[in-house]
PDB file of N, CA and C in Angstrom:
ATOM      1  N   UNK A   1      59.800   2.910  29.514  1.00  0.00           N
ATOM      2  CA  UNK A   1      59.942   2.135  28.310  1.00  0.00           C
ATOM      3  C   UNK A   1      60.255   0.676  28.654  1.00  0.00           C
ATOM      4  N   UNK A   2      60.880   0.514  29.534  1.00  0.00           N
ATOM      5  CA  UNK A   2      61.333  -1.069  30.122  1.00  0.00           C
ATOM      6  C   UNK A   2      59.894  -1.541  30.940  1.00  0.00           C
ATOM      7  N   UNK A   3      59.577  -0.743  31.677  1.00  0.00           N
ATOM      8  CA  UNK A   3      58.350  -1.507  32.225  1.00  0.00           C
ATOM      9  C   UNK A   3      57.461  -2.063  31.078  1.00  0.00           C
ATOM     10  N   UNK A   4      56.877  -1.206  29.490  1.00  0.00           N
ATOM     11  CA  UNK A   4      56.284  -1.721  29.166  1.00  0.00           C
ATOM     12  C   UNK A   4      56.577  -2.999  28.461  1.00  0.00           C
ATOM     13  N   UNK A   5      58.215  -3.350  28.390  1.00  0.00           N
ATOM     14  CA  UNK A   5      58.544  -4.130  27.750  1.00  0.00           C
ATOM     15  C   UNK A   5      58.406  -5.626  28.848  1.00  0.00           C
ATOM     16  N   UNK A   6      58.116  -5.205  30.180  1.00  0.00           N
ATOM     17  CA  UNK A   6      58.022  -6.174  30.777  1.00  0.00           C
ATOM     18  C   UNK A   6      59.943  -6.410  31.431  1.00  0.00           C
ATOM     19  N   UNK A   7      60.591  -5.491  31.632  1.00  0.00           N
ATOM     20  CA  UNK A   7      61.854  -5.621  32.605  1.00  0.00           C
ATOM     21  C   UNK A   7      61.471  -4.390  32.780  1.00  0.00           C
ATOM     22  N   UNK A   8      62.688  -4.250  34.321  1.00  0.00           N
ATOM     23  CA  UNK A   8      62.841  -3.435  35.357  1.00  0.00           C
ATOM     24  C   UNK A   8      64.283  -2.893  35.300  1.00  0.00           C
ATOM     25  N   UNK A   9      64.709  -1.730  35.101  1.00  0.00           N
ATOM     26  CA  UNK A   9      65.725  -1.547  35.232  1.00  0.00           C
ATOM     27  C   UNK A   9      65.285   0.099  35.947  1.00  0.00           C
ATOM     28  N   UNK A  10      66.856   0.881  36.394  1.00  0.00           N
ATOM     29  CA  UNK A  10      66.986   1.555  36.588  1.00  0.00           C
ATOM     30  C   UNK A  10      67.116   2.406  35.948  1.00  0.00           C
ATOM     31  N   UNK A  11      66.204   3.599  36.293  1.00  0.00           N
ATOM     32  CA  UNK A  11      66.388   5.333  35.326  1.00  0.00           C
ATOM     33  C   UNK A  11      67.353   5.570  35.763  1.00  0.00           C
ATOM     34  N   UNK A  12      68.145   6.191  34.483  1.00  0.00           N
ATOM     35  CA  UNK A  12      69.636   7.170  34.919  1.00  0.00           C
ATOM     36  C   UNK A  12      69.662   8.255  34.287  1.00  0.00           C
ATOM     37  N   UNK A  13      68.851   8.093  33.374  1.00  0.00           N
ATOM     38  CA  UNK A  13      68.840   9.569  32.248  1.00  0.00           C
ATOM     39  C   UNK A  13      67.645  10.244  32.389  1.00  0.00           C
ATOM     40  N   UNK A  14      67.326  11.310  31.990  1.00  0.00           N
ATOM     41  CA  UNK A  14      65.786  12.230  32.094  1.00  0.00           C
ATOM     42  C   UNK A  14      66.200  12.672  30.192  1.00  0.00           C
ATOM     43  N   UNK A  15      64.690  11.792  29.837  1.00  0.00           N
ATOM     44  CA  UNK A  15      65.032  12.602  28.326  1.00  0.00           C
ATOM     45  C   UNK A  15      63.675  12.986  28.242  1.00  0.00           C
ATOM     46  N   UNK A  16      64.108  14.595  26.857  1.00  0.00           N
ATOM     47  CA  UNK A  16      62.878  15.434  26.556  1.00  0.00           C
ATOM     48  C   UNK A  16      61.980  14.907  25.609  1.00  0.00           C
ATOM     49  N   UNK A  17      60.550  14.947  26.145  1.00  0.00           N
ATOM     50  CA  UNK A  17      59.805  14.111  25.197  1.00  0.00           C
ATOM     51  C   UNK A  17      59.532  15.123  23.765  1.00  0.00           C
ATOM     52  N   UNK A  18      59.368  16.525  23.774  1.00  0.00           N
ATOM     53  CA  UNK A  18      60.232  17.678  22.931  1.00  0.00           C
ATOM     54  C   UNK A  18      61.086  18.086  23.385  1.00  0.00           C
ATOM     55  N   UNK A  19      61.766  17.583  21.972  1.00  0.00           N
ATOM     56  CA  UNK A  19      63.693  18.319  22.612  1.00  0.00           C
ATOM     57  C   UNK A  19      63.565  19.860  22.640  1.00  0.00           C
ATOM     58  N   UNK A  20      64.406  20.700  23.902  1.00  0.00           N
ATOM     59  CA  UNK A  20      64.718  22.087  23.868  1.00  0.00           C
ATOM     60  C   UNK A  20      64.953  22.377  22.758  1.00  0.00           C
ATOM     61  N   UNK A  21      65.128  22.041  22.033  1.00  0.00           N
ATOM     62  CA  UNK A  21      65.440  23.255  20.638  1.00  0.00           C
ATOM     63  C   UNK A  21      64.493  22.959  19.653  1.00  0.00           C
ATOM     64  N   UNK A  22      63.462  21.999  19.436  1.00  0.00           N
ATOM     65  CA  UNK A  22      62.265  22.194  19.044  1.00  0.00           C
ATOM     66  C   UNK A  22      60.807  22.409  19.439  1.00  0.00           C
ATOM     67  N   UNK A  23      61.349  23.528  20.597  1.00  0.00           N
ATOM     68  CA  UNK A  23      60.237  24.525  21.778  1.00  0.00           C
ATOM     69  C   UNK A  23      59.830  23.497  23.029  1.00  0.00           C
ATOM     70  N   UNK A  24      60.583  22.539  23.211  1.00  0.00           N
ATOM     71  CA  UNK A  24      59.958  21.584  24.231  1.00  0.00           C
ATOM     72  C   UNK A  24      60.500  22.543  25.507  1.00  0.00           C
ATOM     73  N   UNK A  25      60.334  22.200  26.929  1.00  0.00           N
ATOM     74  CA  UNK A  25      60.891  23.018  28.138  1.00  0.00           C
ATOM     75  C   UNK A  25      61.166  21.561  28.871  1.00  0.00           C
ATOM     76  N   UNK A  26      61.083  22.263  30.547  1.00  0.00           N
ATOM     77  CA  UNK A  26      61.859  21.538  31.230  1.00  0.00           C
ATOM     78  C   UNK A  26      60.987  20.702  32.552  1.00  0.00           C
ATOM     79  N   UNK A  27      59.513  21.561  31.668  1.00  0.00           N
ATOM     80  CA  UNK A  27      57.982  21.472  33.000  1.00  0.00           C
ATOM     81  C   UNK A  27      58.477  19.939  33.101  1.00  0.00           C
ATOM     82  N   UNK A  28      58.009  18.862  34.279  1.00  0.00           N
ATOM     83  CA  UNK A  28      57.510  17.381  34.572  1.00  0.00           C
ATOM     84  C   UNK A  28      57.043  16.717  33.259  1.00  0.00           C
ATOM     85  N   UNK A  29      56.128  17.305  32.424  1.00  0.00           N
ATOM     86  CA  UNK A  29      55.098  16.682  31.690  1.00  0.00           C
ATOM     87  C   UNK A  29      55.680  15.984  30.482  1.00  0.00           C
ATOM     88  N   UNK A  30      57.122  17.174  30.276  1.00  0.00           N
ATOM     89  CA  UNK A  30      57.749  16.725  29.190  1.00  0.00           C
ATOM     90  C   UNK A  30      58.847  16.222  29.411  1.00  0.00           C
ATOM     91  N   UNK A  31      59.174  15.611  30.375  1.00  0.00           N
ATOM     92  CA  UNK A  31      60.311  14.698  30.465  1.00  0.00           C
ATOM     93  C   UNK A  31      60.123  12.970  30.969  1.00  0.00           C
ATOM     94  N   UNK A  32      60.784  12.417  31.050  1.00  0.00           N
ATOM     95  CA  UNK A  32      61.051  10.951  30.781  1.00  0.00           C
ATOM     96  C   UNK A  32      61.697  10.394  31.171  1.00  0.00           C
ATOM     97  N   UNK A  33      61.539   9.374  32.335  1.00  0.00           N
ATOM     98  CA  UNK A  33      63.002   8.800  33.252  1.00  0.00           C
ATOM     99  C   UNK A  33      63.228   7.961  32.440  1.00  0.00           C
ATOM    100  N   UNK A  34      64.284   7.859  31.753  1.00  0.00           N
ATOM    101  CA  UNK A  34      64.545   6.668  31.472  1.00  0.00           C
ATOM    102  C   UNK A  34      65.813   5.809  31.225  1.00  0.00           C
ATOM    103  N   UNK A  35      66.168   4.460  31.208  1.00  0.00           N
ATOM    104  CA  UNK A  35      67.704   3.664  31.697  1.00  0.00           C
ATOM    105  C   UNK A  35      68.360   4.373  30.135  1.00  0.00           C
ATOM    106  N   UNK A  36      69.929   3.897  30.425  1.00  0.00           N
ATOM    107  CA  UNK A  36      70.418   4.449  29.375  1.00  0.00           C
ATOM    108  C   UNK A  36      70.417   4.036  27.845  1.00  0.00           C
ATOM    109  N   UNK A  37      70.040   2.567  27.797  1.00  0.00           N
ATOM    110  CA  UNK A  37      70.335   1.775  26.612  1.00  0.00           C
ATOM    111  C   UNK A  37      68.358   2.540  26.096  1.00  0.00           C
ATOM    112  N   UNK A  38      67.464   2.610  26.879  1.00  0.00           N
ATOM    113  CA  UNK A  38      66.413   3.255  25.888  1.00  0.00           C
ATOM    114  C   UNK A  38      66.790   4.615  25.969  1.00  0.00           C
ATOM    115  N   UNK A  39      67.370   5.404  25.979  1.00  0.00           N
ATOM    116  CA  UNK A  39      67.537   6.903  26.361  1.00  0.00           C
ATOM    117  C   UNK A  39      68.574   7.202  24.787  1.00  0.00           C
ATOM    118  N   UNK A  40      69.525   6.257  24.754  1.00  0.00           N
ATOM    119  CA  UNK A  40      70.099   6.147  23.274  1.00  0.00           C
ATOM    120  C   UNK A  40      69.566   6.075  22.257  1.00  0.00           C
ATOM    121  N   UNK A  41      68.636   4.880  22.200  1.00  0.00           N
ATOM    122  CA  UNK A  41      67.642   4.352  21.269  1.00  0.00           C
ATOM    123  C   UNK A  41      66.799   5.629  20.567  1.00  0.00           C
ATOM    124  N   UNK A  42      66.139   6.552  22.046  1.00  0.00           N
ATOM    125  CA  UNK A  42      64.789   7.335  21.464  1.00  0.00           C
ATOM    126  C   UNK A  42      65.704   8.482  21.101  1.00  0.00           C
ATOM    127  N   UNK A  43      66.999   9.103  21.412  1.00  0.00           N
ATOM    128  CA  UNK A  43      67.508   9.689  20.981  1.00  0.00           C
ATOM    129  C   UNK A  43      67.944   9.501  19.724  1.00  0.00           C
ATOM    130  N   UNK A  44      68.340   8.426  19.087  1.00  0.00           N
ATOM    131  CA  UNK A  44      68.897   8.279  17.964  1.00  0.00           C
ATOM    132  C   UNK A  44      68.135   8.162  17.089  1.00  0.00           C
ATOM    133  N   UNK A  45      66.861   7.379  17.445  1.00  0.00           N
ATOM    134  CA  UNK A  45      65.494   7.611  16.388  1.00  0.00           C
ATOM    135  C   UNK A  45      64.837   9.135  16.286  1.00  0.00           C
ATOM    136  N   UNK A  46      64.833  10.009  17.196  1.00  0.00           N
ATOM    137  CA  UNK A  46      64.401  10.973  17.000  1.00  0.00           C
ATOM    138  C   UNK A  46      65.723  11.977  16.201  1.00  0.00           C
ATOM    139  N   UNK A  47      66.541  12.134  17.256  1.00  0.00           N
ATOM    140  CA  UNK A  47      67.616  13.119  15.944  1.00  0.00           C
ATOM    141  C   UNK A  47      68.259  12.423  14.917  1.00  0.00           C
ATOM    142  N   UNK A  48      69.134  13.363  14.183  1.00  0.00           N
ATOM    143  CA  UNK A  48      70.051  12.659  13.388  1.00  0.00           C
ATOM    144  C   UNK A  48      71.229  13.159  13.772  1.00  0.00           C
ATOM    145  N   UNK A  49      71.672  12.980  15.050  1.00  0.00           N
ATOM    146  CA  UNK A  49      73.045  12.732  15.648  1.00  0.00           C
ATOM    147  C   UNK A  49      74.058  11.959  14.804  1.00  0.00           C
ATOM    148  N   UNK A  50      73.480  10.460  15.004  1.00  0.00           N
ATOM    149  CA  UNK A  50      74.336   9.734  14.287  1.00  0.00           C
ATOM    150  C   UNK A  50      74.526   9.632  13.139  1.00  0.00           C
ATOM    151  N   UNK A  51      73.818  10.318  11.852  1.00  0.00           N
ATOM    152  CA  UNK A  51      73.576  10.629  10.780  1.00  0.00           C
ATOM    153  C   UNK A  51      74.769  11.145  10.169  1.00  0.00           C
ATOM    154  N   UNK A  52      74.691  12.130  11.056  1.00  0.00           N
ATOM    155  CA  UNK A  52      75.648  13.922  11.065  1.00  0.00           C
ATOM    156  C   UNK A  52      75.489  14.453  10.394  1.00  0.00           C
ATOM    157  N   UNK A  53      74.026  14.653   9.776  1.00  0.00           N
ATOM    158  CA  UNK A  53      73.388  15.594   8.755  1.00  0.00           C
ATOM    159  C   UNK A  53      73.410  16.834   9.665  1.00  0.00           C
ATOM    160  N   UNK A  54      73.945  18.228   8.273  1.00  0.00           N
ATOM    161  CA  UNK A  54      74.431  19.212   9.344  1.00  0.00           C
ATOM    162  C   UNK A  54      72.609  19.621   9.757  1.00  0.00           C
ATOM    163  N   UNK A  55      72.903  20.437  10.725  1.00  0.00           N
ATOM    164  CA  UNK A  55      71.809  21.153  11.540  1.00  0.00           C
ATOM    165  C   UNK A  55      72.020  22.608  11.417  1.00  0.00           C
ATOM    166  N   UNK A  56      70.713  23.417  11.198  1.00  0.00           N
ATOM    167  CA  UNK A  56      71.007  24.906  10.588  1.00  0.00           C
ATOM    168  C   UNK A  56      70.310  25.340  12.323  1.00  0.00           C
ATOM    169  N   UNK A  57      71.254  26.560  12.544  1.00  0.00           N
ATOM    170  CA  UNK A  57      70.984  26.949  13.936  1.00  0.00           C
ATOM    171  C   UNK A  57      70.280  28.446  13.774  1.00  0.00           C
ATOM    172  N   UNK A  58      69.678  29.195  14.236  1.00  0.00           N
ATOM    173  CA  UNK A  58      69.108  30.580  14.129  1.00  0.00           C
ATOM    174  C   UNK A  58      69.384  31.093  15.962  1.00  0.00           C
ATOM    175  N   UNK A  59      69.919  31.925  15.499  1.00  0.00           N
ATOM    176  CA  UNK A  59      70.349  32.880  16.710  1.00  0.00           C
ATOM    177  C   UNK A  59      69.774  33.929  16.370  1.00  0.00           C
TER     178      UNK A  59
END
């Protein structure tokens, strides 16, 4: 995500490009090196963590 922005930083995080709990896994294809300040970002746009809209779980 930084390269395409044109900076270089360092990966520290691996995020799921489908998150595990909406059937994504753990293959290469679906993951994502990426620094922490974009690793927040695509997390927070994709869930609603910060929302704190509840989440219904099925076991």
């Amino acid at each position: 995500m930084c390269l395409r922005s044109g900076r270089y930083s360092q990966a520290t995080e691996v995020h799921h490009v489908l998150p595990i709990s909406q059937g994504g896994t753990n293959a290469q294809d679906n993951l994502m090196a990426l620094c922490k300040p974009c690793h927040s970002r695509i997390t927070a746009e994709m869930d609603d963590r910060w929302h704190q809209r509840r989440q219904t779980y099925h076991f």
